[in-house]
C-alpha atoms as a PDB file:
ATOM      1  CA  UNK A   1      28.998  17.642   2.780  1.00  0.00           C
ATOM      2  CA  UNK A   2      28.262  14.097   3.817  1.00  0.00           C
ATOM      3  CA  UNK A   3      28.839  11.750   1.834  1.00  0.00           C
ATOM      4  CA  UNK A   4      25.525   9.569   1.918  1.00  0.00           C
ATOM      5  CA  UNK A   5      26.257   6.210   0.533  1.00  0.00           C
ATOM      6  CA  UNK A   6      29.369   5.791   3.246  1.00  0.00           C
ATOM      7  CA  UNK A   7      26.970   6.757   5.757  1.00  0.00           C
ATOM      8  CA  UNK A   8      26.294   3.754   8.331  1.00  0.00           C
ATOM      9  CA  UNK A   9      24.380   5.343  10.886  1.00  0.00           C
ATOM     10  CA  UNK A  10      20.588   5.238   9.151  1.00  0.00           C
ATOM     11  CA  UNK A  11      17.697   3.460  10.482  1.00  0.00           C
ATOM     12  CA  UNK A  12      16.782   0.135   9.424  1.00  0.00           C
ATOM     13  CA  UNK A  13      12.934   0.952   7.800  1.00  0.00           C
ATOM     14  CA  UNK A  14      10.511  -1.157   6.127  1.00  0.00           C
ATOM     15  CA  UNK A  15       7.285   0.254   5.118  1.00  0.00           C
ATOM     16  CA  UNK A  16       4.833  -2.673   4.782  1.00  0.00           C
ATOM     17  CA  UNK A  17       2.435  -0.211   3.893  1.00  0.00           C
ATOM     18  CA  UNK A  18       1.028   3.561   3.230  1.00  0.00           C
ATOM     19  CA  UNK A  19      -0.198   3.548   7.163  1.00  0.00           C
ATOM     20  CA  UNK A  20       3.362   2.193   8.088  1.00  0.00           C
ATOM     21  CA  UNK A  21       4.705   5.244   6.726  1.00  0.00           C
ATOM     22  CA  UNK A  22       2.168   7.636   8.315  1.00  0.00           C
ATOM     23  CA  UNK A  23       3.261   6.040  11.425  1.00  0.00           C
ATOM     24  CA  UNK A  24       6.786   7.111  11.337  1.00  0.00           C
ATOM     25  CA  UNK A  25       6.109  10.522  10.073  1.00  0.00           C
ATOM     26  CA  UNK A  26       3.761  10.572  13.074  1.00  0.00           C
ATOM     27  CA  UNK A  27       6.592   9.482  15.436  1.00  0.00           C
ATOM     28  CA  UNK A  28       9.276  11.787  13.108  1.00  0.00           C
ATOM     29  CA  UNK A  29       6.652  14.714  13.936  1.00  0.00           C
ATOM     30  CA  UNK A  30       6.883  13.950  17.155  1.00  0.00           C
ATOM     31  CA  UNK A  31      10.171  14.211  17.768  1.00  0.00           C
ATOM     32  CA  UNK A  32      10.927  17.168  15.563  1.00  0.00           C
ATOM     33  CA  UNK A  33       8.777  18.749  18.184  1.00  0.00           C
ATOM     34  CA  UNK A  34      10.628  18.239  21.212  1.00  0.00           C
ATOM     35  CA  UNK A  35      13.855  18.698  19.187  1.00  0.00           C
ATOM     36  CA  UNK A  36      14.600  15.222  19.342  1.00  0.00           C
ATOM     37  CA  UNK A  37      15.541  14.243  15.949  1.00  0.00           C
ATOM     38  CA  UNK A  38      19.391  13.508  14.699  1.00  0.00           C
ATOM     39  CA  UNK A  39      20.565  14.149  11.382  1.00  0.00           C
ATOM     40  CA  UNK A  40      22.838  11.340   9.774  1.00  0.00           C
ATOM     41  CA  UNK A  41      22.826  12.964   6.133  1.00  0.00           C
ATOM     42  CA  UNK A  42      22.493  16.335   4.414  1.00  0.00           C
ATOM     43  CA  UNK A  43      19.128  17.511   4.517  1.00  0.00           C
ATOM     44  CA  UNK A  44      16.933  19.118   6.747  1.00  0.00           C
ATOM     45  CA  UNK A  45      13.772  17.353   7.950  1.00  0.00           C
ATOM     46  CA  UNK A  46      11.254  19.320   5.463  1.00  0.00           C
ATOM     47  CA  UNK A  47      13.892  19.069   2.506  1.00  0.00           C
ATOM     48  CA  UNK A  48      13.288  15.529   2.916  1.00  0.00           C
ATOM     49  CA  UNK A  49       9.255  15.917   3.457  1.00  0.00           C
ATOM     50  CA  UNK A  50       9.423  17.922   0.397  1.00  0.00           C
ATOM     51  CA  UNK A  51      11.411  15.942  -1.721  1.00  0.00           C
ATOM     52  CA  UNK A  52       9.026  12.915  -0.948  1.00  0.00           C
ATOM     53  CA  UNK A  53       6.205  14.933  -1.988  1.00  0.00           C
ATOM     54  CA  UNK A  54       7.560  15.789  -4.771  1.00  0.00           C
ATOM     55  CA  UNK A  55       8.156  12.803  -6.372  1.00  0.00           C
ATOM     56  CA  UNK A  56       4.781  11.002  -5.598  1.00  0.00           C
ATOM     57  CA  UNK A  57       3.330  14.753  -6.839  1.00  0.00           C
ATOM     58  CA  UNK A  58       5.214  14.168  -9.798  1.00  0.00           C
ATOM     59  CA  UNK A  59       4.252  11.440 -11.119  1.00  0.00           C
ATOM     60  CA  UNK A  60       0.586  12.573 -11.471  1.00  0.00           C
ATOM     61  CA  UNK A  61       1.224  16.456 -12.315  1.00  0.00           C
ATOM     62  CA  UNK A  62       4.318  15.379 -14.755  1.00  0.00           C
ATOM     63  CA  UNK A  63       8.277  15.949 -14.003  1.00  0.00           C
ATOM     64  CA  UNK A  64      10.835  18.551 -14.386  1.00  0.00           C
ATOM     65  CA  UNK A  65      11.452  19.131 -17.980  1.00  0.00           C
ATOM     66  CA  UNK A  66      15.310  19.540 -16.702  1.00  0.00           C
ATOM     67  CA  UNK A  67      14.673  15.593 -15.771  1.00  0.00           C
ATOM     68  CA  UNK A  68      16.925  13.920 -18.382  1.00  0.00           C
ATOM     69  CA  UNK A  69      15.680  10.526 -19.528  1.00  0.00           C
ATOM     70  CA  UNK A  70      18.322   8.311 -18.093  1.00  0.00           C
ATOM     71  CA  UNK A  71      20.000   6.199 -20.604  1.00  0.00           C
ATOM     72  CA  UNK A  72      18.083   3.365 -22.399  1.00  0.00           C
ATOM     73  CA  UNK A  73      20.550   1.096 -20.680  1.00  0.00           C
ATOM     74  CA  UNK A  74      19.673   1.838 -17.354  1.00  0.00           C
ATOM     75  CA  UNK A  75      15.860   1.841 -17.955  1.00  0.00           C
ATOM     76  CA  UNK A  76      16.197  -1.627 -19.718  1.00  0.00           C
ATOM     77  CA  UNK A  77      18.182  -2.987 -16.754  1.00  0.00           C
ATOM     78  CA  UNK A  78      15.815  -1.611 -14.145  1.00  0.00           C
ATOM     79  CA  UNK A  79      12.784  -3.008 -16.047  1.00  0.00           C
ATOM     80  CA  UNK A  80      14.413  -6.234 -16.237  1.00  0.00           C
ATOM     81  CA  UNK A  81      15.090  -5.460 -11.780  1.00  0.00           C
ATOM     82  CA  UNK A  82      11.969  -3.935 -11.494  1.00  0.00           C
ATOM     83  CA  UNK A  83      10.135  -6.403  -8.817  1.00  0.00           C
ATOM     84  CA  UNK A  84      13.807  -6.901  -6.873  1.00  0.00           C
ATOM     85  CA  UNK A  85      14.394  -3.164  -6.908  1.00  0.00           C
ATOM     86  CA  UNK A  86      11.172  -2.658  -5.371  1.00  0.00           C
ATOM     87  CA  UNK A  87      11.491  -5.305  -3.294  1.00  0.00           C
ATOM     88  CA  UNK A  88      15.175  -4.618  -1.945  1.00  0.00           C
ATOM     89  CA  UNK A  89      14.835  -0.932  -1.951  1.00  0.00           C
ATOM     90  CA  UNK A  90      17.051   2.272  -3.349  1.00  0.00           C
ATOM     91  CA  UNK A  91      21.055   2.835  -2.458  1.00  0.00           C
ATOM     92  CA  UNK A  92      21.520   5.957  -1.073  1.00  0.00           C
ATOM     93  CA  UNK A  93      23.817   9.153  -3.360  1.00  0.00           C
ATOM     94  CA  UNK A  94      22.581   8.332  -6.642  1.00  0.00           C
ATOM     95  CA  UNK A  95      22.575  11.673  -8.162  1.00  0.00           C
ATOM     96  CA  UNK A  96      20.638  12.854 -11.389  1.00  0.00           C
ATOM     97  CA  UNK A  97      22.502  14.768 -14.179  1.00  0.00           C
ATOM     98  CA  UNK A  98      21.587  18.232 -14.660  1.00  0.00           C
ATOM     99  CA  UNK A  99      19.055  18.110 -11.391  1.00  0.00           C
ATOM    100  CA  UNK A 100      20.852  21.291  -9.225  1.00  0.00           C
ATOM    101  CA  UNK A 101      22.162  19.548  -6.027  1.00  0.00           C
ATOM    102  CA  UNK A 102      21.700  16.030  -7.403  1.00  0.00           C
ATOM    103  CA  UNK A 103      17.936  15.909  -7.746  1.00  0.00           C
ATOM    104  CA  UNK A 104      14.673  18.123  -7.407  1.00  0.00           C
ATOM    105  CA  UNK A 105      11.740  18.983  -5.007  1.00  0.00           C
ATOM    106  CA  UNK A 106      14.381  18.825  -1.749  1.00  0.00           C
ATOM    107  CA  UNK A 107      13.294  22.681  -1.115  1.00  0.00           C
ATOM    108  CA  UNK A 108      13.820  23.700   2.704  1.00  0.00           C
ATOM    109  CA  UNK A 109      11.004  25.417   5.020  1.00  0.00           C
ATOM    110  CA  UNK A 110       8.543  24.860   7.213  1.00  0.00           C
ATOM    111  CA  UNK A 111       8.603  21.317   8.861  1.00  0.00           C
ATOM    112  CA  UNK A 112       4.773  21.641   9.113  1.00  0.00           C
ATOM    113  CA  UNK A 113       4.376  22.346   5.586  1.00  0.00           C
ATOM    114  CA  UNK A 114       6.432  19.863   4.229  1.00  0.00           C
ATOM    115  CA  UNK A 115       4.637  17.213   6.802  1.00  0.00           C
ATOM    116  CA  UNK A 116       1.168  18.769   5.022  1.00  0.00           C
ATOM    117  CA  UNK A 117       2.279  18.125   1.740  1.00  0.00           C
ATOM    118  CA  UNK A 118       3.449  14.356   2.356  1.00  0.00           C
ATOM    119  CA  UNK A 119       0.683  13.425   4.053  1.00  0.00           C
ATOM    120  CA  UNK A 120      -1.726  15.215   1.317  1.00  0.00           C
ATOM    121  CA  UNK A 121       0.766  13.422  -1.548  1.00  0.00           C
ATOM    122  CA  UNK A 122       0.265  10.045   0.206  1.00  0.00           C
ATOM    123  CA  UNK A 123      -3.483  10.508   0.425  1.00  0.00           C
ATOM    124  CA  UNK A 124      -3.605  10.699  -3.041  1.00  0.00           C
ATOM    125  CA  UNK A 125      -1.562   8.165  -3.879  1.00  0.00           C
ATOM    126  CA  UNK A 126      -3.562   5.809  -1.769  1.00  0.00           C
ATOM    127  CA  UNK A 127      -6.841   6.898  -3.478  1.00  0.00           C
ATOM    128  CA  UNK A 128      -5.682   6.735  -6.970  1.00  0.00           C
ATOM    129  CA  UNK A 129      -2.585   5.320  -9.115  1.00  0.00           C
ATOM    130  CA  UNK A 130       0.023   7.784 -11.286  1.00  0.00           C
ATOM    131  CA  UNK A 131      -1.091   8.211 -14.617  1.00  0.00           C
ATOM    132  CA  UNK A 132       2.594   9.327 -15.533  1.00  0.00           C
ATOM    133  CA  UNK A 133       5.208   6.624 -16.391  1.00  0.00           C
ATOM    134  CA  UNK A 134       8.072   5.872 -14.047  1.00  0.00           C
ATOM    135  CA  UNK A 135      11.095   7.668 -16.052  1.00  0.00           C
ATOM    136  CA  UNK A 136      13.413   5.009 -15.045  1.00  0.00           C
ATOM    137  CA  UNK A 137      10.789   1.667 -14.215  1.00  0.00           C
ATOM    138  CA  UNK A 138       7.973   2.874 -16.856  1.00  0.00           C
ATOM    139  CA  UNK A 139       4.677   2.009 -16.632  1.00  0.00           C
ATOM    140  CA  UNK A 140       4.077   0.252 -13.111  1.00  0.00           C
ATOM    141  CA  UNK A 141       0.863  -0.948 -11.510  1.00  0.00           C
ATOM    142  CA  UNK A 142      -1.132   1.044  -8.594  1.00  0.00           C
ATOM    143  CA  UNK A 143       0.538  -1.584  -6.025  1.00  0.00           C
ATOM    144  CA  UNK A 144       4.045  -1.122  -7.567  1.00  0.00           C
ATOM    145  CA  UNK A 145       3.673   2.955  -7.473  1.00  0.00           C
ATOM    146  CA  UNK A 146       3.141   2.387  -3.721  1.00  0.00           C
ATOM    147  CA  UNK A 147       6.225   0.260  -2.830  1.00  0.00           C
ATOM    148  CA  UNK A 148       8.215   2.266  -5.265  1.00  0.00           C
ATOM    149  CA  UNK A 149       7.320   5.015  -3.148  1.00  0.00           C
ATOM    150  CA  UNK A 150       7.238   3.267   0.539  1.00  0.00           C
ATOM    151  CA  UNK A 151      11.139   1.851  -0.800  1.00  0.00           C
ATOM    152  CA  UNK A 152      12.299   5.836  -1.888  1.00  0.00           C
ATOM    153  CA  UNK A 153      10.561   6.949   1.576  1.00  0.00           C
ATOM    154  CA  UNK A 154      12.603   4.116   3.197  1.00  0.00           C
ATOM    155  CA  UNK A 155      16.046   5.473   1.858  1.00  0.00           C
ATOM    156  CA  UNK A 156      15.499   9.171   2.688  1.00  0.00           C
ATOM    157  CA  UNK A 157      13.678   8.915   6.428  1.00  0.00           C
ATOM    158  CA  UNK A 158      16.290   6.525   7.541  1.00  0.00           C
ATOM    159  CA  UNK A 159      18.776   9.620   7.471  1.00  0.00           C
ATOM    160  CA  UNK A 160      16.363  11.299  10.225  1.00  0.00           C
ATOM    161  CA  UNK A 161      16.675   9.482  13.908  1.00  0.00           C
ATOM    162  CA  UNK A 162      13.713  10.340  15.882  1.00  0.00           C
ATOM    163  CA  UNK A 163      15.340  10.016  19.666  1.00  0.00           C
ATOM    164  CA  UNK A 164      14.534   9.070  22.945  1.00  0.00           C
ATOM    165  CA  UNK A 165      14.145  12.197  25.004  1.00  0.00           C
ATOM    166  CA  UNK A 166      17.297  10.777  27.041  1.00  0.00           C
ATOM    167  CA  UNK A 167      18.621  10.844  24.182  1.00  0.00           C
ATOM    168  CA  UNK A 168      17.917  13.770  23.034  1.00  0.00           C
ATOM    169  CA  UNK A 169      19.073  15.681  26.394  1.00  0.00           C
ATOM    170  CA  UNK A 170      22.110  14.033  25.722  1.00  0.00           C
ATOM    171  CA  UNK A 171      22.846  15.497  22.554  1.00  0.00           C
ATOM    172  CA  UNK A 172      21.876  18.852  21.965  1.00  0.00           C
ATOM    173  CA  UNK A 173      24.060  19.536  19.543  1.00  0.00           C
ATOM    174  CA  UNK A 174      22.526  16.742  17.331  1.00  0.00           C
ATOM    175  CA  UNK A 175      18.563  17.876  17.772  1.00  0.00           C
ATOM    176  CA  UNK A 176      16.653  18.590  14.923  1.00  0.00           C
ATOM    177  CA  UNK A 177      16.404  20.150  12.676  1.00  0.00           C
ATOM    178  CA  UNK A 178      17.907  17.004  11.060  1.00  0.00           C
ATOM    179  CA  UNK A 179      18.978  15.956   7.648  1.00  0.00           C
ATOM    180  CA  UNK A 180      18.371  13.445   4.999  1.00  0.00           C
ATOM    181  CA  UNK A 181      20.963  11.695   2.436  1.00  0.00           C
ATOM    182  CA  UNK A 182      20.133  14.183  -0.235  1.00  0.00           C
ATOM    183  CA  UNK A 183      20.152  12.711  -4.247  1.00  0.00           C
ATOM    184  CA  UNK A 184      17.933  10.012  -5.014  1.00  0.00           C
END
């Protein structure tokens, strides 16, 4: 097991926007394709579609009921970060008690399925904010749903290296399918 927050070998990503981040998955897909992407974490490719998808899902259809409410300490001091944290963006291996393997929706399958569900959970988070509160940030605005999300998809695709097909042919070994930094 990796352990993701020693990890130095992620891509440096800033989403900007929703259509930034259908870019890389478009370049991601790409590469997954001609079995050209390196892992630098735990999960595979779709673990980390799915887990994506999951949490923008989530915050519209509700969350886990094995979601603990983090402690009243940590939600006041996020609040308080709130803009910075979505600003700066998420450390990788935070972990969330009682979630099995550190946090939910990271379920392995089908790339294409997982890429399906992103883009559909992306869609709708484009056309319409959460009407669930943030269990950690609380209630946030449509804009700050979207750079909450763009920062979390920022943390787990910068575990997946979409390569060069030199580089690629290189390192067979390494070709997808690749992993993310697991946890959130």
């Amino acid at each position: 097991m990796i352990h993701t927050p020693s990890v130095t070998d992620r891509r440096r990503l800033r989403f900007a926007s929703l259509d930034d981040l259908r870019a890389d998955l478009d370049t991601l897909e790409d590469a997954f394709y001609d079995g050209a992407v390196r892992p630098a974490g735990n999960w595979t490719p779709a673990q980390v579609l799915n887990h994506l998808a999951a949490f923008i899902n989530f915050a519209y259809d509700g969350y886990p009921p094995q979601l603990p409410t983090p402690h009243f300490l940590i939600r006041a001091v996020a609040r308080l970060l709130g803009s910075k944290l979505l600003d700066k963006g998420f450390p990788p291996g935070i972990r969330m008690a009682g979630a099995p393997g550190g946090t939910f929706g990271a379920d392995d399958g089908p790339f294409e399925d997982a890429l399906i569900r992103l883009r559909a959970a992306i869609d709708r988070l484009e056309a319409t904010a959460p009407v669930i509160p943030n269990p950690v940030l609380g209630f946030l605005s449509h804009h700050d749903w979207i750079r909450a999300h763009l920062r979390h998809a920022e943390l787990h695709l910068s575990f997946l290296h979409p390569q060069h097909h030199e580089d690629a042919d290189s390192n067979h070994d390494h070709a997808a399918p690749a992993d993310d930094g697991g946890g959130d």
